[in-house]
C-alpha atoms as a PDB file:
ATOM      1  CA  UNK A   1     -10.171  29.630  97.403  1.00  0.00           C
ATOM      2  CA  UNK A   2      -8.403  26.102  97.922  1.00  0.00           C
ATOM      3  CA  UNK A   3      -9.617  24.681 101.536  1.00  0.00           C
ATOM      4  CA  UNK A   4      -8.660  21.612 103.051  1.00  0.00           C
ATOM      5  CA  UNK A   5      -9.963  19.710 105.809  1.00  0.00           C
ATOM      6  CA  UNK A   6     -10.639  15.977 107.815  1.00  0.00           C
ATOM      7  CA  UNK A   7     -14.156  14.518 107.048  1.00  0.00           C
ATOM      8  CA  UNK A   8     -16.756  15.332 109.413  1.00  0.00           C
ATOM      9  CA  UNK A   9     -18.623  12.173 109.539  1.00  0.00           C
ATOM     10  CA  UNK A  10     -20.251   9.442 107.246  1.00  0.00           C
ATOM     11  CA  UNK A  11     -21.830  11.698 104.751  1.00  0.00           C
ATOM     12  CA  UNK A  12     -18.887  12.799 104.035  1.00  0.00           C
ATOM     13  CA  UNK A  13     -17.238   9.596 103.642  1.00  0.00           C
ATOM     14  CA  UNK A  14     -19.323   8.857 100.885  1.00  0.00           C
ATOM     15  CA  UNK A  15     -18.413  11.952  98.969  1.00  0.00           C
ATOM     16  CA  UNK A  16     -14.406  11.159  99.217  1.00  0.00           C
ATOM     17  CA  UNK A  17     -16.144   7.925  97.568  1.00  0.00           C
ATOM     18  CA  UNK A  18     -17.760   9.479  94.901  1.00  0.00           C
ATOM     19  CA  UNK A  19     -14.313  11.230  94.071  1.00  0.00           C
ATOM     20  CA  UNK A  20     -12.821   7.888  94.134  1.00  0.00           C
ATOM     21  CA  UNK A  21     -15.295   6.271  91.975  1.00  0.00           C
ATOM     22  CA  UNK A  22     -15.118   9.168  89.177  1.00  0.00           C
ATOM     23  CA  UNK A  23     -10.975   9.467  89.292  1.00  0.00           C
ATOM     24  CA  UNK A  24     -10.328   5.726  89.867  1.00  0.00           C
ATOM     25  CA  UNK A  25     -12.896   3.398  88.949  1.00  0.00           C
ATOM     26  CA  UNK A  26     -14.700   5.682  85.944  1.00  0.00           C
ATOM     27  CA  UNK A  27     -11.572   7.384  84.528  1.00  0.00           C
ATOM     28  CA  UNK A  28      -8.934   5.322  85.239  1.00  0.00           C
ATOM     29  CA  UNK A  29     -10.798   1.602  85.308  1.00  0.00           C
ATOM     30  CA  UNK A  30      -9.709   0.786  88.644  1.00  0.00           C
ATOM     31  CA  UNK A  31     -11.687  -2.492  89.131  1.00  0.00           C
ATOM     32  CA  UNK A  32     -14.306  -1.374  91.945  1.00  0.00           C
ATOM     33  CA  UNK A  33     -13.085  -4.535  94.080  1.00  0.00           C
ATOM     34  CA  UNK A  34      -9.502  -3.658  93.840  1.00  0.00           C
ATOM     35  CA  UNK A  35     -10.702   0.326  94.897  1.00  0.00           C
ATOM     36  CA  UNK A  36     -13.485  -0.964  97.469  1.00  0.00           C
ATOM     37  CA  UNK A  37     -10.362  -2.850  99.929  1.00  0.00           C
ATOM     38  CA  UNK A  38     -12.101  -2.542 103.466  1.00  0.00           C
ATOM     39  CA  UNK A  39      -9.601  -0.291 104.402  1.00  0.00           C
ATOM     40  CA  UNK A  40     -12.022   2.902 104.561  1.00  0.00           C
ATOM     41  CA  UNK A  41     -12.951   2.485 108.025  1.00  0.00           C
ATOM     42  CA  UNK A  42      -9.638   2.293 109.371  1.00  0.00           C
ATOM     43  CA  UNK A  43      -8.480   5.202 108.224  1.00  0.00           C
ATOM     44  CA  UNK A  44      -8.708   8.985 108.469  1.00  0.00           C
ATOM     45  CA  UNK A  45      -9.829  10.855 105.759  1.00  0.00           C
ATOM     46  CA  UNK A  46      -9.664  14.725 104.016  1.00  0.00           C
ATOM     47  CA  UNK A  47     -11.524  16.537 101.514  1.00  0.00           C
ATOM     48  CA  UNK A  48      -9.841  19.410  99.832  1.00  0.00           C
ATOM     49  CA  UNK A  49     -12.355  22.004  98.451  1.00  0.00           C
ATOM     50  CA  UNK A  50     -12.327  24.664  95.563  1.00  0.00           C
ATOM     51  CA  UNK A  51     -15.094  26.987  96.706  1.00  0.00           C
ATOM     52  CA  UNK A  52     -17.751  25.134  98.339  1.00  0.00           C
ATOM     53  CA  UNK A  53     -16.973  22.252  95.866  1.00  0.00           C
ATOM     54  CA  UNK A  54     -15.014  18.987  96.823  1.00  0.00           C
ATOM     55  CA  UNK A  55     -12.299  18.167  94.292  1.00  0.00           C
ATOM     56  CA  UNK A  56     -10.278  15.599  95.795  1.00  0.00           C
ATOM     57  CA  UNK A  57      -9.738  13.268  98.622  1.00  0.00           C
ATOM     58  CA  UNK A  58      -7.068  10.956 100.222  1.00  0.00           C
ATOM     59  CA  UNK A  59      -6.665   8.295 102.748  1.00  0.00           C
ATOM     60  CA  UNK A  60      -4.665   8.340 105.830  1.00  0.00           C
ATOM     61  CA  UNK A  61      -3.388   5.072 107.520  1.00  0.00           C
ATOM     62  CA  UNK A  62      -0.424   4.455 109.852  1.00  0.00           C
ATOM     63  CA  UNK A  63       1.826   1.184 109.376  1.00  0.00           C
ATOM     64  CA  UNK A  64       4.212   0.540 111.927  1.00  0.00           C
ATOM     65  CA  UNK A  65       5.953   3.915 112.609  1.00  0.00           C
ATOM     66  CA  UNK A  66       4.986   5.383 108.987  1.00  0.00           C
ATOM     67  CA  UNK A  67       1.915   7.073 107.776  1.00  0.00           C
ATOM     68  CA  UNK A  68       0.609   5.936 104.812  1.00  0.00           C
ATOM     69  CA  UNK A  69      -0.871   8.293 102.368  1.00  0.00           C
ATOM     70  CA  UNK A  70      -3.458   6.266  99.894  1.00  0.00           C
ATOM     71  CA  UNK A  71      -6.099   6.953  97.523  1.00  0.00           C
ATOM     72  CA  UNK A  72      -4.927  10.473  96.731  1.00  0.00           C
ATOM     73  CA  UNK A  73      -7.142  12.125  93.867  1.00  0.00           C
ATOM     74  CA  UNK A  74      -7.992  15.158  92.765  1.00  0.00           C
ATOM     75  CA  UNK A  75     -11.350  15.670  90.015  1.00  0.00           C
ATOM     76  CA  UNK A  76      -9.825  16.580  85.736  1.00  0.00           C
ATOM     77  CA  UNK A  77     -11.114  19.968  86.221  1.00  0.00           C
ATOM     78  CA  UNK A  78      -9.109  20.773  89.491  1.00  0.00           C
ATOM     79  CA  UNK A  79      -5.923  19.301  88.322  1.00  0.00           C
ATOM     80  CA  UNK A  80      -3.109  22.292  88.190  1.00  0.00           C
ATOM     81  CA  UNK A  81      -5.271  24.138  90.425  1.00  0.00           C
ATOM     82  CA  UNK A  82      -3.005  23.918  93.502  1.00  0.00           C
ATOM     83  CA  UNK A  83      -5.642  21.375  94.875  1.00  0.00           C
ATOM     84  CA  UNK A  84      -3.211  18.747  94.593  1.00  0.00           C
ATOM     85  CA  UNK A  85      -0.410  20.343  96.367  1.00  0.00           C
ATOM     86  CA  UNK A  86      -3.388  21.505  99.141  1.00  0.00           C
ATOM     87  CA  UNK A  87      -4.192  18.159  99.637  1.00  0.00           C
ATOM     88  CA  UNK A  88      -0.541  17.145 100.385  1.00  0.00           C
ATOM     89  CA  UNK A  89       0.615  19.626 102.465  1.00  0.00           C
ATOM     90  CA  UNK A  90      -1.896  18.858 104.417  1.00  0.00           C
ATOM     91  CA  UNK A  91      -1.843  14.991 104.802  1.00  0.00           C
ATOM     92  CA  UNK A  92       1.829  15.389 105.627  1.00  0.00           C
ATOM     93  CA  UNK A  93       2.110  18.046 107.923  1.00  0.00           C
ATOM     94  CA  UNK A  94      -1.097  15.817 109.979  1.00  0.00           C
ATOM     95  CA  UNK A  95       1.392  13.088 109.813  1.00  0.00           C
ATOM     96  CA  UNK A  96       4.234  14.869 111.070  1.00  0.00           C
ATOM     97  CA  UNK A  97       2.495  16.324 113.991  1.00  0.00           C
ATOM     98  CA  UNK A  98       1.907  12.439 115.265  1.00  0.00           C
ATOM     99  CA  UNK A  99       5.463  12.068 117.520  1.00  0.00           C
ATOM    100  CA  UNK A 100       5.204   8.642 116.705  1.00  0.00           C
ATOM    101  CA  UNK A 101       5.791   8.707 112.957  1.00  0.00           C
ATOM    102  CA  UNK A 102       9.053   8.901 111.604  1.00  0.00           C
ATOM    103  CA  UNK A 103       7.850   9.408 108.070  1.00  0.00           C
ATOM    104  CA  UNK A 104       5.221   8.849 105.111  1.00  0.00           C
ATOM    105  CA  UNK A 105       4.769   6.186 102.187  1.00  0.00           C
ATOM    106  CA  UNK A 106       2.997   5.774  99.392  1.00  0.00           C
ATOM    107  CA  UNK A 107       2.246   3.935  96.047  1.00  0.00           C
ATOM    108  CA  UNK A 108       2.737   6.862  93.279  1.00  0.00           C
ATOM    109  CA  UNK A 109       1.547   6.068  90.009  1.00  0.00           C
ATOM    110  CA  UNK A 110       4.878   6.896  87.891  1.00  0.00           C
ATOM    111  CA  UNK A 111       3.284   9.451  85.918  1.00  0.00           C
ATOM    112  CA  UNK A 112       2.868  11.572  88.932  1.00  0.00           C
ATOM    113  CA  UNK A 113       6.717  10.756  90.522  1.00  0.00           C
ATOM    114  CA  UNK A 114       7.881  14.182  89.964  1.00  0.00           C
ATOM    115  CA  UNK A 115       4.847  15.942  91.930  1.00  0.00           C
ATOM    116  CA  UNK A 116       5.708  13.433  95.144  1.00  0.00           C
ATOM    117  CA  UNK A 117       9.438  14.585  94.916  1.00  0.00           C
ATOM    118  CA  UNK A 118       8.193  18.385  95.047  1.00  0.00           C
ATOM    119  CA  UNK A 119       7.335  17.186  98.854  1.00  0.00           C
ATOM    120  CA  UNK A 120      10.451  15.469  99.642  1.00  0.00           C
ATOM    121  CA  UNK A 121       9.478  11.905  98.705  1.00  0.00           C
ATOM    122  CA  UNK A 122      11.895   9.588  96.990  1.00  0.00           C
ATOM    123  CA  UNK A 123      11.267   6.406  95.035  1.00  0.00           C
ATOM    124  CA  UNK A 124      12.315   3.029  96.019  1.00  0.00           C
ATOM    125  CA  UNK A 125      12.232  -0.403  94.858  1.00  0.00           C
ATOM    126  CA  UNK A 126      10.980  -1.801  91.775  1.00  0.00           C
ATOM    127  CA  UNK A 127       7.940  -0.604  89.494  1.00  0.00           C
ATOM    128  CA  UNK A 128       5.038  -2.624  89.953  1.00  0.00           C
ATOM    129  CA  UNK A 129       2.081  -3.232  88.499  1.00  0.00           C
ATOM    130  CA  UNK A 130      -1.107  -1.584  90.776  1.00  0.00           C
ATOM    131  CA  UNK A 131      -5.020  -2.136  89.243  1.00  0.00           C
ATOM    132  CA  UNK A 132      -3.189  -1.906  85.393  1.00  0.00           C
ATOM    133  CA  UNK A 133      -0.888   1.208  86.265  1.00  0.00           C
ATOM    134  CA  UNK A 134       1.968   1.317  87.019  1.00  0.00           C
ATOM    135  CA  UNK A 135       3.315   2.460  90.340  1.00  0.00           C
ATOM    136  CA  UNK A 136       6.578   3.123  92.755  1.00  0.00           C
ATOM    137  CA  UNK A 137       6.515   3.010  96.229  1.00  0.00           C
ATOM    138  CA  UNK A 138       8.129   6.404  97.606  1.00  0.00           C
ATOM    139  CA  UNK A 139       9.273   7.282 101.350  1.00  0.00           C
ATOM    140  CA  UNK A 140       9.584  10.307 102.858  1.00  0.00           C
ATOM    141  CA  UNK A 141      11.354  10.507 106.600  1.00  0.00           C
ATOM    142  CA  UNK A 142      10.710  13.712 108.883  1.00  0.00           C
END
């Protein structure tokens, strides 16, 4: 059973962390000071679950009158479990409850451009270079 859910304090700040650290930083080689960006406490956070076990994470920030949706990750095992999609659905139907958002953002790396258009998102701009991977910015409006 896929569950997904805001953090419920500190403690479990520290496990979206962990996720972080494994996908990013241990399996990717995201530098730990480009992953670690002070941004954590600004920020609203979910877990989504498989079980009892947390499998992914992502970051929720608001610029201007978009949400931004950051740090999405989900643990090898879990991919093409529907934890992915879970995690998602959720962030953006948070972010279209808030009256004051007219839509979501975020950096996709390219690889994963086709699972952000299952939501509605569309590319935009250049590719650019993010931490060694390459990325697109994509925009969704509501």
């Amino acid at each position: 059973m896929i569950t997904v859910r805001e953090i419920a304090g500190p403690n479990e700040l520290e496990i979206c962390r962990a996720l972080r650290r494994t996908v990013f930083i241990e399996e990717q080689n995201v530098a730990e000071a480009e992953e670690w960006d002070g941004r954590d406490g600004d920020a609203r956070h979910i877990l989504v679950f498989v079980g009892d076990t947390p499998v992914g994470t992502a970051r929720l920030r608001t610029v201007g009158t978009l949400g931004k949706i950051e740090r999405v990750c989900v643990l090898a095992e879990a991919r093409g479990s529907g934890a992915g999609r879970a995690l998602m659905r959720f962030a953006l139907d948070r972010m279209q409850a808030d009256p004051d958002l007219t839509g979501a953002k975020l950096g996709a790396q390219t690889h994963a451009i086709p699972f952000y258009e299952s939501f509605g998102f569309e590319a935009y701009g250049p590719e650019y270079d993010d931490a060694g991977i390459p990325h697109r910015d994509m925009q969704v409006h509501f």
